[in-house]
C-alpha atoms as a PDB file:
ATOM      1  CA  UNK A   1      39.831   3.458  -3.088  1.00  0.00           C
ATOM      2  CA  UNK A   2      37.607   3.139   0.043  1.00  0.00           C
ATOM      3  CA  UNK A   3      34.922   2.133  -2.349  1.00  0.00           C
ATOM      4  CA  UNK A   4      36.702  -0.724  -3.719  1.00  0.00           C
ATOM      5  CA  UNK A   5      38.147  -1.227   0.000  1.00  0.00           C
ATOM      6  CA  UNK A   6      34.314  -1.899   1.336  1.00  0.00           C
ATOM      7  CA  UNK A   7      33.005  -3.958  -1.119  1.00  0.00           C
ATOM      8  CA  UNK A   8      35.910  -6.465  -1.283  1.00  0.00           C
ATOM      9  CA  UNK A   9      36.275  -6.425   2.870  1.00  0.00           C
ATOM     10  CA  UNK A  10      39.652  -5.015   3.602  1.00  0.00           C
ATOM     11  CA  UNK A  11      40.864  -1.317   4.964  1.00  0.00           C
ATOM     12  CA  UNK A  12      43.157   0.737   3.544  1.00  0.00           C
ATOM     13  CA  UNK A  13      45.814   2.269   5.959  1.00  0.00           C
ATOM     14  CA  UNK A  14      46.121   5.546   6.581  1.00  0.00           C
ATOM     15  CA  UNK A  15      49.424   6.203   8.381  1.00  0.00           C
ATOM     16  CA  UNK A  16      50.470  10.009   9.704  1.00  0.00           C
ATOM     17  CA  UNK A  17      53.474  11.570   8.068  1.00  0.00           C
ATOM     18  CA  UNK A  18      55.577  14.139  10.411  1.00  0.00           C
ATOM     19  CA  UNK A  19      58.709  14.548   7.986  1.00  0.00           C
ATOM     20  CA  UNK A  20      60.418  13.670   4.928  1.00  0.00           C
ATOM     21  CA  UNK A  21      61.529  10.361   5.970  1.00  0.00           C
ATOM     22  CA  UNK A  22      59.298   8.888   7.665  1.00  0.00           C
ATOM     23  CA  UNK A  23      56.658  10.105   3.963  1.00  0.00           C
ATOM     24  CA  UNK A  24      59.307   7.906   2.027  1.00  0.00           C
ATOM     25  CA  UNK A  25      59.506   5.184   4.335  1.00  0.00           C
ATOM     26  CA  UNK A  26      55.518   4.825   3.986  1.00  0.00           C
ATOM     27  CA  UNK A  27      55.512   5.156   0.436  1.00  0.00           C
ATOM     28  CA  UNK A  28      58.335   2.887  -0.375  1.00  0.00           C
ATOM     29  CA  UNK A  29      56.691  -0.016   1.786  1.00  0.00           C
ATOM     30  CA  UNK A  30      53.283   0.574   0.228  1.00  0.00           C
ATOM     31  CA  UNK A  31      54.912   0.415  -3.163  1.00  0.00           C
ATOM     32  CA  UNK A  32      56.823  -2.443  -2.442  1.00  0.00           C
ATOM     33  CA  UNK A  33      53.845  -4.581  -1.415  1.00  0.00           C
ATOM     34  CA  UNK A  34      51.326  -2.994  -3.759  1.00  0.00           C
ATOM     35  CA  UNK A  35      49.274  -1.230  -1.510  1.00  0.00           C
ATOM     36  CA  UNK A  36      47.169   1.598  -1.783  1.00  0.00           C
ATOM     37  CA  UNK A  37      47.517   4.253   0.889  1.00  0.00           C
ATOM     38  CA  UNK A  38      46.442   7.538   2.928  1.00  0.00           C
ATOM     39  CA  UNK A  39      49.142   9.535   4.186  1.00  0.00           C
ATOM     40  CA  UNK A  40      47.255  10.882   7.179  1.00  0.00           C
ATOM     41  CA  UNK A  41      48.449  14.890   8.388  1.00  0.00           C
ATOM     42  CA  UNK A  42      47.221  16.557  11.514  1.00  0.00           C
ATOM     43  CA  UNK A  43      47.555  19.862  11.846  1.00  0.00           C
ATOM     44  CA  UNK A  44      50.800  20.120  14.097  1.00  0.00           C
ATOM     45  CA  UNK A  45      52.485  18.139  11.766  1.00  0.00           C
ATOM     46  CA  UNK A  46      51.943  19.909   8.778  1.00  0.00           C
ATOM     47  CA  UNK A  47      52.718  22.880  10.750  1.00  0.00           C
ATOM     48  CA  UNK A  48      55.851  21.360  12.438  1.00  0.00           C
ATOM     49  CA  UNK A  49      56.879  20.513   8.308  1.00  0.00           C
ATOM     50  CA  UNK A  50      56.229  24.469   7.491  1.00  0.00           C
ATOM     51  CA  UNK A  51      52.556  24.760   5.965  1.00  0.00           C
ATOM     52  CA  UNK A  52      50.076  22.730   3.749  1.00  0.00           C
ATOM     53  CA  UNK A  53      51.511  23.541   0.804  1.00  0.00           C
ATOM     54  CA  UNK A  54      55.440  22.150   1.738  1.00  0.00           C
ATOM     55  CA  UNK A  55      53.368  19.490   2.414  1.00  0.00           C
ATOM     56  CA  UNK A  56      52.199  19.391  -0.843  1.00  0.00           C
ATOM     57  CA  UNK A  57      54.955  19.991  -2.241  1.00  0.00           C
ATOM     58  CA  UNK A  58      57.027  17.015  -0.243  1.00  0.00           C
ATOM     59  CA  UNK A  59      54.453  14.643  -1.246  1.00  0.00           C
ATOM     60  CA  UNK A  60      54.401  15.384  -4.728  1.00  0.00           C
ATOM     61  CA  UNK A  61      57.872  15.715  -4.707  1.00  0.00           C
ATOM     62  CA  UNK A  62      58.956  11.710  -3.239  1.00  0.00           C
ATOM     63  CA  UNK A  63      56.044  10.430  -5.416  1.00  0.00           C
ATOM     64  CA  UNK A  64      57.793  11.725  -8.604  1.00  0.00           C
ATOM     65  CA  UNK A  65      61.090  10.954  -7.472  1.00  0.00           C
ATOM     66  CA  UNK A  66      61.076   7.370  -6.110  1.00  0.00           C
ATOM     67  CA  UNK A  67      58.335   6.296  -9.244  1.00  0.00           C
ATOM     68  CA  UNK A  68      55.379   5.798  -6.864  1.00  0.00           C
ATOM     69  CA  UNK A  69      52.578   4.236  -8.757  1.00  0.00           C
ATOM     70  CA  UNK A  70      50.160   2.659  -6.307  1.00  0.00           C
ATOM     71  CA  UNK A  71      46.787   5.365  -5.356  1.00  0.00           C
ATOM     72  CA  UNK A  72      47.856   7.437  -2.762  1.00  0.00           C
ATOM     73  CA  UNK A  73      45.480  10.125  -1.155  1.00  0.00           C
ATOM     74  CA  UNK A  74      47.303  12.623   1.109  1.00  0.00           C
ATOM     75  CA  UNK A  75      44.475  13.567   3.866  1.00  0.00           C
ATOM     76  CA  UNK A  76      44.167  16.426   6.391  1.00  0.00           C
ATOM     77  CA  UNK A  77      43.495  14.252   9.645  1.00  0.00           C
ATOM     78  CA  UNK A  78      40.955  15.850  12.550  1.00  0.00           C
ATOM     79  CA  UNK A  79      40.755  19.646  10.789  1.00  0.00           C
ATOM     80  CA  UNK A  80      39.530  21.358  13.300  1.00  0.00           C
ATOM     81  CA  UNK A  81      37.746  24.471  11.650  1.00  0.00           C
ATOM     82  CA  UNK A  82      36.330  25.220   7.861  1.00  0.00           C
ATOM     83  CA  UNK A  83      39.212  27.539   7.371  1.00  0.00           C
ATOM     84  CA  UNK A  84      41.634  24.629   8.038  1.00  0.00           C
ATOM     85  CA  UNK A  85      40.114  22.048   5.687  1.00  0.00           C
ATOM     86  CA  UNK A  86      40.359  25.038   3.398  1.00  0.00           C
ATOM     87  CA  UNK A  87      43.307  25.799   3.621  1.00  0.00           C
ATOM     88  CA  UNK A  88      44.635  22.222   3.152  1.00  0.00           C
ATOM     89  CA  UNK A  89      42.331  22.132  -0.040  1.00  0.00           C
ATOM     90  CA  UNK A  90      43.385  25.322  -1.545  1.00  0.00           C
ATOM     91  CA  UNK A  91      47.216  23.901  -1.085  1.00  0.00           C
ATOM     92  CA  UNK A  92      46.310  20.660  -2.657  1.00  0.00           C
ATOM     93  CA  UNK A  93      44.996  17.922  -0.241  1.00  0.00           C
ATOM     94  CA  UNK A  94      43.174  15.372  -2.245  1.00  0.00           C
ATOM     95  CA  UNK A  95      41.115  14.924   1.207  1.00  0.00           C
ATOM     96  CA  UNK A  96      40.135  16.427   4.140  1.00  0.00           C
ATOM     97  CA  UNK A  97      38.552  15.405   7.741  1.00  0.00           C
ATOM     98  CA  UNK A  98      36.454  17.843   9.335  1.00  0.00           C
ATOM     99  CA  UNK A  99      36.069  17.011  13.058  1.00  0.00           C
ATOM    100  CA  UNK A 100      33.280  19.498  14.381  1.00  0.00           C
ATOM    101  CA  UNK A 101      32.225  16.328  17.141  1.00  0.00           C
ATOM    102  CA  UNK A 102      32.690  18.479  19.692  1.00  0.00           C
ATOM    103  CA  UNK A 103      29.430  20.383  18.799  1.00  0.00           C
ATOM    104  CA  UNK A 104      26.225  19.223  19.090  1.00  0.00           C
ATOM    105  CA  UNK A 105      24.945  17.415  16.588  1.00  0.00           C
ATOM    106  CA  UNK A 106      23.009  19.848  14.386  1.00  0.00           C
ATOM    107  CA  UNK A 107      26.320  22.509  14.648  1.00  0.00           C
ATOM    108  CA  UNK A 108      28.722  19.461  13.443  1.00  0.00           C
ATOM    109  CA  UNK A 109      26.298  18.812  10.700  1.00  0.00           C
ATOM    110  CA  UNK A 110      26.348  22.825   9.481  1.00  0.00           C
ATOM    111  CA  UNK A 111      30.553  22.856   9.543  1.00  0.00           C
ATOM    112  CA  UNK A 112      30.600  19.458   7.998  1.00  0.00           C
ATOM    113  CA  UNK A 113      28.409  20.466   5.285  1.00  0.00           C
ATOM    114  CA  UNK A 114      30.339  23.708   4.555  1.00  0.00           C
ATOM    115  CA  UNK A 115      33.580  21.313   4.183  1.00  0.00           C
ATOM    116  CA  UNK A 116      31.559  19.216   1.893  1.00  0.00           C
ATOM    117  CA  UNK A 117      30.568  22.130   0.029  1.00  0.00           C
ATOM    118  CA  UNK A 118      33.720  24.011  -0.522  1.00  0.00           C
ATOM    119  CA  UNK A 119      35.361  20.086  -1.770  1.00  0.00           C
ATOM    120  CA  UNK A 120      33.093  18.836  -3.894  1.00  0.00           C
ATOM    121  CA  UNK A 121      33.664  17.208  -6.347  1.00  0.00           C
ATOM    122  CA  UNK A 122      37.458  16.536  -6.759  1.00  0.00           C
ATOM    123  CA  UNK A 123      38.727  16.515  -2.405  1.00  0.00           C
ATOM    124  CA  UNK A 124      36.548  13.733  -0.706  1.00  0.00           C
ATOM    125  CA  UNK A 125      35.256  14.472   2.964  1.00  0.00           C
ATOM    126  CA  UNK A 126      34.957  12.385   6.488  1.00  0.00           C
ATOM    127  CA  UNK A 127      33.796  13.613   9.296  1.00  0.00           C
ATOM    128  CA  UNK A 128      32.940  12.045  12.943  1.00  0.00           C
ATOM    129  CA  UNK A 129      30.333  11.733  15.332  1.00  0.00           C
ATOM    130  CA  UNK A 130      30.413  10.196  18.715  1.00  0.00           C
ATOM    131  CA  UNK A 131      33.740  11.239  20.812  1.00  0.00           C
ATOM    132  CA  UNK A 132      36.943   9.405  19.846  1.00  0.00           C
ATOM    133  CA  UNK A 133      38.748   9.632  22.814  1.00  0.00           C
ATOM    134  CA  UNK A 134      42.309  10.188  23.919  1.00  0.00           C
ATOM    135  CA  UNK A 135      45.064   8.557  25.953  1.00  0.00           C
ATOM    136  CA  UNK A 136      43.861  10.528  29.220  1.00  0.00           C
ATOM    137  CA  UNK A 137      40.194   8.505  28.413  1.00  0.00           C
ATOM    138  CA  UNK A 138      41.160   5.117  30.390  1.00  0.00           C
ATOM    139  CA  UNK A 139      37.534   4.004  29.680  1.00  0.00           C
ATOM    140  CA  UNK A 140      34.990   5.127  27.022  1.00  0.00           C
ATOM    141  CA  UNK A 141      31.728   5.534  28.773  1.00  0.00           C
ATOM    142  CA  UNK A 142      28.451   4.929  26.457  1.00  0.00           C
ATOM    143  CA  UNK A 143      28.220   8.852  26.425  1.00  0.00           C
ATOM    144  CA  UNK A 144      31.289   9.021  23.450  1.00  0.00           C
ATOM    145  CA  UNK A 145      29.519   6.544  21.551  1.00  0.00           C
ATOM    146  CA  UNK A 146      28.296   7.516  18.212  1.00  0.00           C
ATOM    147  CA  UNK A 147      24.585   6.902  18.011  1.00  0.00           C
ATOM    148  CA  UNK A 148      22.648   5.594  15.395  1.00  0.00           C
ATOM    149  CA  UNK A 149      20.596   8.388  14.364  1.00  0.00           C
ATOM    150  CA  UNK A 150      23.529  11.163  14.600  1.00  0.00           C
ATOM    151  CA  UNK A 151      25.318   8.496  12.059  1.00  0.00           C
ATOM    152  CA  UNK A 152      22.022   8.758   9.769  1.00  0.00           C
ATOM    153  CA  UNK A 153      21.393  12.327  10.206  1.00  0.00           C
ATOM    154  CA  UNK A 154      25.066  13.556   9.445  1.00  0.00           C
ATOM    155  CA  UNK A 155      25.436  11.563   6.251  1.00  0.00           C
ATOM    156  CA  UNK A 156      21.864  12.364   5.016  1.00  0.00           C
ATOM    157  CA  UNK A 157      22.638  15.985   5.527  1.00  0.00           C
ATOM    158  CA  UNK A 158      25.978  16.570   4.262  1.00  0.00           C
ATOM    159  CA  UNK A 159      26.623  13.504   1.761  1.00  0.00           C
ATOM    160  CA  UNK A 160      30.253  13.215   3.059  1.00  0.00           C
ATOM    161  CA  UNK A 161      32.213  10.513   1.294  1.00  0.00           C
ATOM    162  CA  UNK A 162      33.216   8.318   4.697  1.00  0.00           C
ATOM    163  CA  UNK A 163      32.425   8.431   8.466  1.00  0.00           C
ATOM    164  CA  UNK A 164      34.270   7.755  11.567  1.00  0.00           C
ATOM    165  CA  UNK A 165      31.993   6.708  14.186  1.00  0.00           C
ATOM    166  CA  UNK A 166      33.257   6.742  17.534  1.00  0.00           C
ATOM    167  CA  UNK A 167      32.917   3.748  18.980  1.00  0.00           C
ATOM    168  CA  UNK A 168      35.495   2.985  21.816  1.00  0.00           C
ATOM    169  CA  UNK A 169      38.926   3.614  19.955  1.00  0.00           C
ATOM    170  CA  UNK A 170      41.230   6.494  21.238  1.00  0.00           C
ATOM    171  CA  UNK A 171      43.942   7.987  19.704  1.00  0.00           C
ATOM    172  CA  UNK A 172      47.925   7.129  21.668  1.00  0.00           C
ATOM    173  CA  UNK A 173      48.262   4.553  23.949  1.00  0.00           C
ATOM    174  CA  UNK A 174      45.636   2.640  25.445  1.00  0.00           C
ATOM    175  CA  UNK A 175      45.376   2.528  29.416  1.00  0.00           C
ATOM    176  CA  UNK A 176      43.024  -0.153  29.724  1.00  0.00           C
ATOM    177  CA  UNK A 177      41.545  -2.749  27.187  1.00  0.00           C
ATOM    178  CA  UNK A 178      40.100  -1.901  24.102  1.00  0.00           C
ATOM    179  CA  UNK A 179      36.424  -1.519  24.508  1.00  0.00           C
ATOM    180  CA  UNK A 180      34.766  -1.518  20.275  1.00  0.00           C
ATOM    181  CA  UNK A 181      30.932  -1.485  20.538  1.00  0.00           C
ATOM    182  CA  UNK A 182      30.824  -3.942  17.428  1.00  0.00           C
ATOM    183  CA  UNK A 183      27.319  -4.118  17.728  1.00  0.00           C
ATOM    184  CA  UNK A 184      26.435  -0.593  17.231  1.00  0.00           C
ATOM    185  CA  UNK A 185      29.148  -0.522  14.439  1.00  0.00           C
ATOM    186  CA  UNK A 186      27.417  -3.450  12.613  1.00  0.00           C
ATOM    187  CA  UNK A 187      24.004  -1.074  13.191  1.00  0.00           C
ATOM    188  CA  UNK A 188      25.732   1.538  11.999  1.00  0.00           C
ATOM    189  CA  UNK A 189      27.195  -0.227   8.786  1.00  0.00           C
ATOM    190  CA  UNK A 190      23.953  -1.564   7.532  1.00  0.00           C
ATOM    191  CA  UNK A 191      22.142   1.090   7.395  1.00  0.00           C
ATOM    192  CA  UNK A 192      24.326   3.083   5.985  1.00  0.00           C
ATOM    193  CA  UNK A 193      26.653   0.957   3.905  1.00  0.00           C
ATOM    194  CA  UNK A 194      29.249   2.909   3.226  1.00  0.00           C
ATOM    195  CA  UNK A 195      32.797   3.806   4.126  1.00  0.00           C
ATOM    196  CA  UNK A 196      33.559   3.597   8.058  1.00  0.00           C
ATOM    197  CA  UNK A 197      36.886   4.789   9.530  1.00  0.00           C
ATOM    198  CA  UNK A 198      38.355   3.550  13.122  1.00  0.00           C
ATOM    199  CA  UNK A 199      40.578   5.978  14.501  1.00  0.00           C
ATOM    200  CA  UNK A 200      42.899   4.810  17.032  1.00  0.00           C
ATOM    201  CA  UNK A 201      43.990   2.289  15.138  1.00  0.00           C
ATOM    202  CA  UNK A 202      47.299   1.434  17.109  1.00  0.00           C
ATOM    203  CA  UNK A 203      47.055  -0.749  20.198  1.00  0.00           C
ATOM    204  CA  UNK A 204      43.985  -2.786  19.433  1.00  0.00           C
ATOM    205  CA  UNK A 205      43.932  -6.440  19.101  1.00  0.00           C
ATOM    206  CA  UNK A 206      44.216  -8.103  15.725  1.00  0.00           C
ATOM    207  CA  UNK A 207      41.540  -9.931  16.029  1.00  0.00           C
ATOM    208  CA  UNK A 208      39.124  -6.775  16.650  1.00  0.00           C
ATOM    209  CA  UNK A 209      40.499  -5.089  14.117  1.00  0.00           C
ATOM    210  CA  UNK A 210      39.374  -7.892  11.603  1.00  0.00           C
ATOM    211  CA  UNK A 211      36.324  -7.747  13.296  1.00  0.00           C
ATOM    212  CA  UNK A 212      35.626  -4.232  12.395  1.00  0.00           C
ATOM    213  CA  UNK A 213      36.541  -4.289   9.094  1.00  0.00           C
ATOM    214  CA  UNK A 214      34.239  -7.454   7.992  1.00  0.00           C
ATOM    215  CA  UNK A 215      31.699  -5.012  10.037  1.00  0.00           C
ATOM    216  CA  UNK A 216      32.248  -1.924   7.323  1.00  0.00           C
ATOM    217  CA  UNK A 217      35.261  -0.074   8.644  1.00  0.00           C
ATOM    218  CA  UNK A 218      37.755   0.507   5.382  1.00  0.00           C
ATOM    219  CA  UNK A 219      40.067   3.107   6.464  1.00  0.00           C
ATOM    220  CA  UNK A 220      42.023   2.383   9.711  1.00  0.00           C
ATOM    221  CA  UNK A 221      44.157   4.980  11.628  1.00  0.00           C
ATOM    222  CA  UNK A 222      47.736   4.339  12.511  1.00  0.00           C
ATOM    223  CA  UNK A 223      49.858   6.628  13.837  1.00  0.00           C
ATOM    224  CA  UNK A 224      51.105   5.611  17.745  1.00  0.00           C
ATOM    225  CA  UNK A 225      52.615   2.424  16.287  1.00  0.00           C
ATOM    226  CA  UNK A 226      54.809   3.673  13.783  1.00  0.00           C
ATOM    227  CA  UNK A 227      55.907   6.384  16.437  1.00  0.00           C
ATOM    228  CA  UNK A 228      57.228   3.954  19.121  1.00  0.00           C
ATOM    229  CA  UNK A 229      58.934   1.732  16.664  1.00  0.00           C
ATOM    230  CA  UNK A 230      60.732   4.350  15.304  1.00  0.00           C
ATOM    231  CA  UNK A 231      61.444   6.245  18.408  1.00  0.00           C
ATOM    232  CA  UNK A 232      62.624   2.938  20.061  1.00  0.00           C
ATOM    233  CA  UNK A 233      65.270   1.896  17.230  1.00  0.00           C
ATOM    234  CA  UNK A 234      66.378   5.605  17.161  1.00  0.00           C
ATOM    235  CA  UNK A 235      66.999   5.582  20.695  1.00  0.00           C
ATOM    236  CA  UNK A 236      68.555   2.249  21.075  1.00  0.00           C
ATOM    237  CA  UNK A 237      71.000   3.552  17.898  1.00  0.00           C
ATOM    238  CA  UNK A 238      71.977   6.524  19.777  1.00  0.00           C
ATOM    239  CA  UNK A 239      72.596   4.976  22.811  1.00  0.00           C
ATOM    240  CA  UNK A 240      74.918   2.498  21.386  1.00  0.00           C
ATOM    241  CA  UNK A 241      76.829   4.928  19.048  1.00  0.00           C
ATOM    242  CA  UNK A 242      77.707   7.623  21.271  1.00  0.00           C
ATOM    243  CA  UNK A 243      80.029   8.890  17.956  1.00  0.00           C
ATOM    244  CA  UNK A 244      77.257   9.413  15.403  1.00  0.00           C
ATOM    245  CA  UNK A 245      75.965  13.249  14.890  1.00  0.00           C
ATOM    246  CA  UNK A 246      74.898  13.133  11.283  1.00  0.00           C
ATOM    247  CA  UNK A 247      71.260  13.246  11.440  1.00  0.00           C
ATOM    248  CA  UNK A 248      71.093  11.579   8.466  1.00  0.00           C
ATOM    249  CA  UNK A 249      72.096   8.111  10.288  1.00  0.00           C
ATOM    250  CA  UNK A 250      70.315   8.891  13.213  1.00  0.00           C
ATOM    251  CA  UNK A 251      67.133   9.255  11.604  1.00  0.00           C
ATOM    252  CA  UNK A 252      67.704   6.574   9.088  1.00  0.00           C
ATOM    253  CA  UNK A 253      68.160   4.347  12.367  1.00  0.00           C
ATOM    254  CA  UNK A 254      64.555   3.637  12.806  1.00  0.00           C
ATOM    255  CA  UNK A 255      63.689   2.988   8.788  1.00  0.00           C
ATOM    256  CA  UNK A 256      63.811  -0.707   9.342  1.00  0.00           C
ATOM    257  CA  UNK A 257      61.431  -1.147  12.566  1.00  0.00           C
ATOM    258  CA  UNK A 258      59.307   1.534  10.990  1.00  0.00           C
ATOM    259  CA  UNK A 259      58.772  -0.513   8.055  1.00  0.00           C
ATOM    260  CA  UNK A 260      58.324  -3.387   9.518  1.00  0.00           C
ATOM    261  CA  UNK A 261      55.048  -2.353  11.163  1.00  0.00           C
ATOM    262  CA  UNK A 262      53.692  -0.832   8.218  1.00  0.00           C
ATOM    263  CA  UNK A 263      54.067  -4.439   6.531  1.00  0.00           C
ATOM    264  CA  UNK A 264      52.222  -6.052   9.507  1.00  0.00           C
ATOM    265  CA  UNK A 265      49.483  -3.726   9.217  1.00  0.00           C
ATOM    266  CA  UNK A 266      49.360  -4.001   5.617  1.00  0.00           C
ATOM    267  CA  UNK A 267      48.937  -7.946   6.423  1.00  0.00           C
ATOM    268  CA  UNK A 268      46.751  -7.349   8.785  1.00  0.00           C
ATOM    269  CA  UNK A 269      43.872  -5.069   6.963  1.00  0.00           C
ATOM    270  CA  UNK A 270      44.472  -7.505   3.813  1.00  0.00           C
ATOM    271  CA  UNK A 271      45.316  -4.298   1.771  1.00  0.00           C
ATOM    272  CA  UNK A 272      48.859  -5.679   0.104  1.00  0.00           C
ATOM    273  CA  UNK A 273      48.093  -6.027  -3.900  1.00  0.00           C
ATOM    274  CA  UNK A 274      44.782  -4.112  -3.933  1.00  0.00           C
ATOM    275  CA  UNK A 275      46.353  -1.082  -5.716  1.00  0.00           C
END
């Protein structure tokens, strides 16, 4: 997928599951336009569903159910340990991220390559280097920034399948402006050539994000986006049918604004009909 994804110039979306719903309302979208897709799952939300393997099991479940038949890769997103990318492969992940970026560079290279080891060849692997930052970082210092030769190094050494470089994205709301160092990621993408992720995806500009993605990046994060629309509809729902207490309907209140920003971002990375 991320393959194809690179050499034409789009991204493929990976969007974060956290139930049964909002796993259908992803894969009935994606379906609906043709779109390939990652169904992204951090930790806490697989845990919050009951364990890797419900999560498995869910997945495998909707796709047989509702006749999904565009590629879809269900992904462990920011594992933080070897055991925990295990674990997710062992239950049936068809791909895992190992996040060791907290580490020097040479440690993040040794857990990476123990991921890569255990999952090759059927689960592929990405990993990160740099510091992808969080809503509490208001402004990404040159410090977080991936550098060249980590990039070089950690692919050399481990032969993961894609790489998320950090490069000025952070994960939840932004608190400032968007800062993407395009020019390392352009560095970055031509010496390499291969897959490059952008976490953080919700919250910055279109315009950057097409910007990254003629610049390598083929995967894009989204996860904040879909949160707030749905939240939002859910709350205005309740708040206008003080009667309703079948969580059924309540849920099912933010299907519609949910879906609508997984179209836009399907638009956006140019991913509709490339399934």
């Amino acid at each position: 997928m991320l393959a194809k994804a690179h050499q034409e110039k789009f991204a493929i979306c990976q969007f974060n599951i956290n139930n049964l719903e909002w796993t259908r309302y992803i894969l009935e979208e994606c379906q609906k336009n043709n779109a390939p897709v990652i169904l992204g799952v951090s930790s806490g939300a697989a845990k919050y569903m009951g364990g890797f393997l419900t999560v498995v099991s869910l997945v495998k479940g909707l796709l047989h159910d509702l006749k999904i038949s565009i590629p879809v890769i269900l992904h462990l997103d920011h594992g933080g340990s070897f055991e925990e990318c295990q674990k997710a492969i062992d239950a049936g992940f068809t791909s895992v991220m190992i996040d060791a970026s907290q580490y020097d560079i040479a440690k993040n290279i040794a857990i990476t390559k123990s991921v890569v080891d255990y999952a090759y060849p059927k689960v592929t692997v990405e990993a990160e280097v740099g510091h992808i930052g969080g809503e509490e970082d208001s402004v990404i210092s040159d410090i977080y920034y991936a550098t060249v030769d980590d990039a070089k190094r950690i692919v050399e050494d481990t032969k993961i399948d894609m790489l998320a470089p950090a490069l000025g994205s952070v994960h939840g709301l932004y608190q400032g402006e968007p800062n993407l160092n395009f020019e390392r990621m352009k560095e970055i993408n031509d010496l390499l050539n291969m897959p490059l992720v952008l976490h953080g995806g919700s919250g910055i500009y279109d315009e950057q994000i097409k910007k990254a993605i003629s610049l390598g990046i083929c995967k894009i994060n989204v996860n904040t986006d879909l949160q707030i629309a749905w939240s939002t509809a859910v709350r205005d729902f309740l708040n206008n049918n003080d009667d309703v207490y079948d969580p059924r309907k309540i849920i099912k209140a933010g299907e519609r604004s949910m879906k609508k920003v997984i179209h836009e971002k399907l638009l956006l990375t140019g991913s509709i009909n490339k399934a």
